[in-house]
C-alpha atoms as a PDB file:
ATOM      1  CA  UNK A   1      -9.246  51.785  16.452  1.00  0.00           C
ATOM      2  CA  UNK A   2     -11.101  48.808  17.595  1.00  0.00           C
ATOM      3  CA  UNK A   3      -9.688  45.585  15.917  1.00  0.00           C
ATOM      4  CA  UNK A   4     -11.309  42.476  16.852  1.00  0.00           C
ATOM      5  CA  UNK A   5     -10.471  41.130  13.340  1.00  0.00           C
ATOM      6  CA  UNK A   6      -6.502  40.658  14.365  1.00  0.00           C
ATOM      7  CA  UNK A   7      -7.551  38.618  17.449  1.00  0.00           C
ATOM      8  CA  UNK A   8      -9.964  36.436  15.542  1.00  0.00           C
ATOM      9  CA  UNK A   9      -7.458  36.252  12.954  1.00  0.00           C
ATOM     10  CA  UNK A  10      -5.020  34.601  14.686  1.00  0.00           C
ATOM     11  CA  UNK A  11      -7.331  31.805  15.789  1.00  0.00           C
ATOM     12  CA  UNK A  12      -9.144  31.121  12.758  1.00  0.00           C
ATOM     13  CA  UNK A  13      -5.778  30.803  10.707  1.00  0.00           C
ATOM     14  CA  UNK A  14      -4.208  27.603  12.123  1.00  0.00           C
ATOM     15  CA  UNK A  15      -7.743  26.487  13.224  1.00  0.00           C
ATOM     16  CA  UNK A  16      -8.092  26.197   9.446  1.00  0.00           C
ATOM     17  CA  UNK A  17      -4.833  25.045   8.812  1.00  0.00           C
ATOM     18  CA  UNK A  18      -5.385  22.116  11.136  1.00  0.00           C
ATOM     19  CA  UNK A  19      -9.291  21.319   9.296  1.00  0.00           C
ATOM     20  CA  UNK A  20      -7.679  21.391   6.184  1.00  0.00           C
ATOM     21  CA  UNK A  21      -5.170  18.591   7.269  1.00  0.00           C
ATOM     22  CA  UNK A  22      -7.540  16.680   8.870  1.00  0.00           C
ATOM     23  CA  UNK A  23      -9.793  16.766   5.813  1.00  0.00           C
ATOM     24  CA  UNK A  24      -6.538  16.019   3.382  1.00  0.00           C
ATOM     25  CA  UNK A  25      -6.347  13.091   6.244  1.00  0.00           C
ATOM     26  CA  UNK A  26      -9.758  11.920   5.584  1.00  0.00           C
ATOM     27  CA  UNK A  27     -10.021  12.151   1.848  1.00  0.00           C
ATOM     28  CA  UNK A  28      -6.493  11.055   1.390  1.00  0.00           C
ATOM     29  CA  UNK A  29      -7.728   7.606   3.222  1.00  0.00           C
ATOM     30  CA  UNK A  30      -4.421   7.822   5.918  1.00  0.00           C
ATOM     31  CA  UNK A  31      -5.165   7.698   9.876  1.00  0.00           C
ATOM     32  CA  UNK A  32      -5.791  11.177  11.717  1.00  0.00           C
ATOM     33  CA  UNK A  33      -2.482  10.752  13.790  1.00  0.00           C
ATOM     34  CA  UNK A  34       1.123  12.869  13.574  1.00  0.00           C
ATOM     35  CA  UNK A  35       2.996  10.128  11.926  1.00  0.00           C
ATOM     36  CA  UNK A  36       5.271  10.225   8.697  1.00  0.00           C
ATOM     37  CA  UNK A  37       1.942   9.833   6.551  1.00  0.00           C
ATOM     38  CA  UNK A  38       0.461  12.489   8.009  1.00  0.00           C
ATOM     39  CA  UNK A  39       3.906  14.785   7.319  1.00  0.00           C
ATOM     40  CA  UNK A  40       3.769  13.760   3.895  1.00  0.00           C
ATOM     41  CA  UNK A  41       0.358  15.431   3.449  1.00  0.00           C
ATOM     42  CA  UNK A  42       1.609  18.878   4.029  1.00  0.00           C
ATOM     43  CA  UNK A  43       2.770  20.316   0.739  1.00  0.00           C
ATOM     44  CA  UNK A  44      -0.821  19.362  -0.050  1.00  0.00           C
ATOM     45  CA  UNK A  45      -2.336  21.080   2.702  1.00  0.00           C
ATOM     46  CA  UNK A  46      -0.209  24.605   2.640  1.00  0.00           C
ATOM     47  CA  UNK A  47      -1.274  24.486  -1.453  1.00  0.00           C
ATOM     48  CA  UNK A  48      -5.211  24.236  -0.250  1.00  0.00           C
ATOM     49  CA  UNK A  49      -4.459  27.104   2.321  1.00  0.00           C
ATOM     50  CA  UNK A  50      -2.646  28.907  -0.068  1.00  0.00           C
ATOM     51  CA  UNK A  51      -5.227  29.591  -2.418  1.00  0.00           C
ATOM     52  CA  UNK A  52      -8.034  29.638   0.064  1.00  0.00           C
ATOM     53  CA  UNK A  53      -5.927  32.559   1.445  1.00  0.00           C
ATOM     54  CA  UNK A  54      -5.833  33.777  -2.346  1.00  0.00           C
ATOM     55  CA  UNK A  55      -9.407  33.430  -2.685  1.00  0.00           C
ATOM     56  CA  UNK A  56     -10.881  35.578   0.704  1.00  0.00           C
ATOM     57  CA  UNK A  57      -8.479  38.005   1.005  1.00  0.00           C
ATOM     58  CA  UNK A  58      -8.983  39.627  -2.690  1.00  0.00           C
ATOM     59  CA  UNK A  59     -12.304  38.523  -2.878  1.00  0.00           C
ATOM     60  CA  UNK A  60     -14.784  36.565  -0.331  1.00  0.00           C
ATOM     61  CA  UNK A  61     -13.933  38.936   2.258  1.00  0.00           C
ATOM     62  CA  UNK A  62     -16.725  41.264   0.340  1.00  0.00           C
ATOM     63  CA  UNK A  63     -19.346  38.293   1.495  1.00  0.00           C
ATOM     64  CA  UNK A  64     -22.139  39.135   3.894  1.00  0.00           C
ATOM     65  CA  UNK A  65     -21.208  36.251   5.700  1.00  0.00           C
ATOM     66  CA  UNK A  66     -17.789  37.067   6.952  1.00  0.00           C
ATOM     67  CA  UNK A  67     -19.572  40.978   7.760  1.00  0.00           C
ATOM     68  CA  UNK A  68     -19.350  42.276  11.395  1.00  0.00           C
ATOM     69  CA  UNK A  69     -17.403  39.506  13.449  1.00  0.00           C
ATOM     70  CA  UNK A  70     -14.551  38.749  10.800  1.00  0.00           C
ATOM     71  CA  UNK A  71     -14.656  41.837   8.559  1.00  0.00           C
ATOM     72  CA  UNK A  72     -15.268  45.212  10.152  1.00  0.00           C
ATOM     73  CA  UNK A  73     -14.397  47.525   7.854  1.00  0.00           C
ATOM     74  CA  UNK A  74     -16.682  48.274   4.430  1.00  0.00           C
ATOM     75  CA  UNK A  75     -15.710  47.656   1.010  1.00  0.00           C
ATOM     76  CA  UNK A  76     -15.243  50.762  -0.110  1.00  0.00           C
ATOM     77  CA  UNK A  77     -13.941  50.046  -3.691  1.00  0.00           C
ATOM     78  CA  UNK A  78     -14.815  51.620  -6.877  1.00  0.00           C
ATOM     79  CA  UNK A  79     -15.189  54.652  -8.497  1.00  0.00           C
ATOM     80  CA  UNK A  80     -16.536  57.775  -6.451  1.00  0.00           C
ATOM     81  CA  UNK A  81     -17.292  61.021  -8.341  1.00  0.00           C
ATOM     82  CA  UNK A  82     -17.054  64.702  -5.953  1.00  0.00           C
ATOM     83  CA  UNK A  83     -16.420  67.869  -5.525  1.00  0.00           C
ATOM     84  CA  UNK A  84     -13.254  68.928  -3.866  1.00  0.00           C
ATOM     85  CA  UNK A  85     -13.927  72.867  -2.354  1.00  0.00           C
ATOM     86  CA  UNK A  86     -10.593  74.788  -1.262  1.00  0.00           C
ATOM     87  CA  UNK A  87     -10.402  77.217   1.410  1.00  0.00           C
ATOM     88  CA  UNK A  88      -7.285  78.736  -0.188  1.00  0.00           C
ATOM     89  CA  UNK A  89      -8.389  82.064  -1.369  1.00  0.00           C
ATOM     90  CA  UNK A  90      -6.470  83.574  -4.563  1.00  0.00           C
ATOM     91  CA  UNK A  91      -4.009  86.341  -3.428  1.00  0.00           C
ATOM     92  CA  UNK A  92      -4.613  88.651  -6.528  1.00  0.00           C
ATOM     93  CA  UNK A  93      -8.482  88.541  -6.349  1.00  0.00           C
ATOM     94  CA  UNK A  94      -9.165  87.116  -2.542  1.00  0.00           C
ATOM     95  CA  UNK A  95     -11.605  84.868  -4.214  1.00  0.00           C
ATOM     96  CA  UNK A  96     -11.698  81.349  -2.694  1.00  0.00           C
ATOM     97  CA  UNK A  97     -11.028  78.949  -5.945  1.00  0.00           C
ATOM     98  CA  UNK A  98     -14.185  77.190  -7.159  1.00  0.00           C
ATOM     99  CA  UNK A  99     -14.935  73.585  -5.945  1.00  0.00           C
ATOM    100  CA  UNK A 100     -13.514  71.281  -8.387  1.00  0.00           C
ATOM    101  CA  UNK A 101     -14.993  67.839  -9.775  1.00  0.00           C
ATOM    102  CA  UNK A 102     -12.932  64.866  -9.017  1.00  0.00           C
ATOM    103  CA  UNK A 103     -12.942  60.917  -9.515  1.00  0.00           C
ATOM    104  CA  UNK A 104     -11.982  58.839  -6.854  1.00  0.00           C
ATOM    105  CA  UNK A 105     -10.458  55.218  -7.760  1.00  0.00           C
ATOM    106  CA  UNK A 106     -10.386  52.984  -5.068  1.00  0.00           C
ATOM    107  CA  UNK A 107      -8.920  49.416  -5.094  1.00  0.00           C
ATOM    108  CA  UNK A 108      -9.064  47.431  -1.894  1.00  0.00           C
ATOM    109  CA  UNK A 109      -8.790  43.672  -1.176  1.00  0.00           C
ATOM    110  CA  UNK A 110      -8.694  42.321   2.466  1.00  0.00           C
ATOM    111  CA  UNK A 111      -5.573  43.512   3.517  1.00  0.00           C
ATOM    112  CA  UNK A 112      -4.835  46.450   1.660  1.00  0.00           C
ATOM    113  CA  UNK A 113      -6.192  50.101  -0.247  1.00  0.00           C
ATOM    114  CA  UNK A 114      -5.226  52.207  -2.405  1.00  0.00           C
ATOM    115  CA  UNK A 115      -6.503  55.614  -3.866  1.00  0.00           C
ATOM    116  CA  UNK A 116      -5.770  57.228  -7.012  1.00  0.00           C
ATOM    117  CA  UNK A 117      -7.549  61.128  -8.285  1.00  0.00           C
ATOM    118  CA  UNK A 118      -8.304  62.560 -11.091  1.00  0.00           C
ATOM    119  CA  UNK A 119      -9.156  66.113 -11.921  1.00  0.00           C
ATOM    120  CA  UNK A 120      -8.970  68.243 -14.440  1.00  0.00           C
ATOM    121  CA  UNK A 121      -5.457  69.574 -13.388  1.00  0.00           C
ATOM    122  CA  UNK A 122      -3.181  66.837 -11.637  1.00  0.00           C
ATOM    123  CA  UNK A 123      -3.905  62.712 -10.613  1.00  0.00           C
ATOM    124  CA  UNK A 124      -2.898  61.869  -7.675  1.00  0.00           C
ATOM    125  CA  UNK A 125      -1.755  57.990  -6.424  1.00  0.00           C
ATOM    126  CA  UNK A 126      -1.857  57.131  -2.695  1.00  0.00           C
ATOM    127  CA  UNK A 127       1.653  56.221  -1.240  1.00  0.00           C
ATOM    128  CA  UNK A 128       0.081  54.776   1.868  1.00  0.00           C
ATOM    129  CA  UNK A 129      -3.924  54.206   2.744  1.00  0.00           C
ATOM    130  CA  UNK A 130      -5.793  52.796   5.644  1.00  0.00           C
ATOM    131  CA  UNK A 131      -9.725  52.521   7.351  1.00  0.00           C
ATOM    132  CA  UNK A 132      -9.942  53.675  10.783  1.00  0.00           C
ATOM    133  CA  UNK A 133     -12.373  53.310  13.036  1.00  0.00           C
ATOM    134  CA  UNK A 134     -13.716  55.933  15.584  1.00  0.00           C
ATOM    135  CA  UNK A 135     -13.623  54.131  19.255  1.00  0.00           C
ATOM    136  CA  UNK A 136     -16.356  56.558  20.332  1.00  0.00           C
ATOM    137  CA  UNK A 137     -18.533  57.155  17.163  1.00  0.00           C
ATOM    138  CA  UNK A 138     -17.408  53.855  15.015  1.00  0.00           C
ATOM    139  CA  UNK A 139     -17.424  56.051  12.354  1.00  0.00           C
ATOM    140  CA  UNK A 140     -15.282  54.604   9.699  1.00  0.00           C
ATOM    141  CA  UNK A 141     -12.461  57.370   7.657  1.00  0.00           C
ATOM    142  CA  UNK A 142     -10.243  56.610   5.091  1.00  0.00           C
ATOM    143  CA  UNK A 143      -6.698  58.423   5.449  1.00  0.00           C
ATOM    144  CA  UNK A 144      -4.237  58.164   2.919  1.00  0.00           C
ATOM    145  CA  UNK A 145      -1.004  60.226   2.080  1.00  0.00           C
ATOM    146  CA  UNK A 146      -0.356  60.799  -1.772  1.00  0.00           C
ATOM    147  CA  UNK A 147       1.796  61.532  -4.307  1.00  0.00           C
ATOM    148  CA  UNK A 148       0.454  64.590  -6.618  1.00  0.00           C
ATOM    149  CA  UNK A 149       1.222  65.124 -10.473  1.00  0.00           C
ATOM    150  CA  UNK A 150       0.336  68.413 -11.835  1.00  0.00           C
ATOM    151  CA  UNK A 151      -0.897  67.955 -15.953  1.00  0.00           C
ATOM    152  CA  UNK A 152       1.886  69.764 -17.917  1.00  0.00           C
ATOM    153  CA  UNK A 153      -0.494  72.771 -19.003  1.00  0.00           C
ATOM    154  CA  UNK A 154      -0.737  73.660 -14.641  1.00  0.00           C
ATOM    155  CA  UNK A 155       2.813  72.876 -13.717  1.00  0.00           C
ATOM    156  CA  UNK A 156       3.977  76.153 -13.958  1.00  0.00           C
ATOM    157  CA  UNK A 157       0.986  78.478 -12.456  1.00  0.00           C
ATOM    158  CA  UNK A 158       2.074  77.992  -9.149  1.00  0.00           C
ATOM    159  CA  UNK A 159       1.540  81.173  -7.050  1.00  0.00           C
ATOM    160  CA  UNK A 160       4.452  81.772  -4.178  1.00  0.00           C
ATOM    161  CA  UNK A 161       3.575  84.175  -2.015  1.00  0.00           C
END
């Protein structure tokens, strides 16, 4: 997976840092030099990079600005509806199962996803969830592992063969 974003990342973060001090500096009226008034300004300046940390990561990320160079990855949240199709087939008829309708919940901020599914017969909550990127194609998957949860009127059909 191709991540520019980490390497950028790591610049931009105390290049910010520093412009947010330096603009505390200015504002504040005190000289832009390392001295005990400068020191004095940093509970000030971690609060301001705080919440501008609070800010992008749940929600300017999604900005057309910050697409391609800072954020490669798309927004993918909201609600999806599908069809899941099985290629299980039934041992007492050797009938492969219908495809079955689901809703797809996704929540995603900057730094994190996560996937829950509904269908008619179980919800399902993602333990773990990422986006990967395809070196070759750049084709973008999400892959999550989940936790399943069978509605109480299912539980018991299960079939062991």
């Amino acid at each position: 997976m191709k991540d520019i974003r980490k390497e950028i990342l790591v610049w931009i973060q105390p290049i910010t840092f520093v412009a947010i001090w330096m603009a505390v500096l200015f504002f504040s009226g005190a000289c832009f030099k390392i001295d005990w008034e400068a020191i004095k300004k940093l509970p000030d300046v971690i609060t301001i990079y705080v919440l501008l940390v609070i800010v992008f990561t749940n929600w300017a990320w999604r900005l057309p600005i910050f697409k391609g160079w800072l954020v490669s990855f798309p927004d993918l949240q909201g609600t999806w509806k599908g069809e899941i199709e099985s290629t299980w087939n039934d041992p007492a008829t050797s009938q492969k199962i219908p495809p079955k309708d689901v809703t797809l919940v996704i929540k995603q901020t900057f730094s994190k996803i996560s996937c829950s599914m509904y269908t008619d017969e179980s919800d399902s909550f993602s333990n773990t969830a990422q986006i990967n990127e395809d070196d070759d194609s750049g084709i973008f998957r999400l892959s999550y592992n989940y936790t399943n949860r069978p509605k109480a009127n299912v539980r018991d059909l299960v079939v062991l063969t």
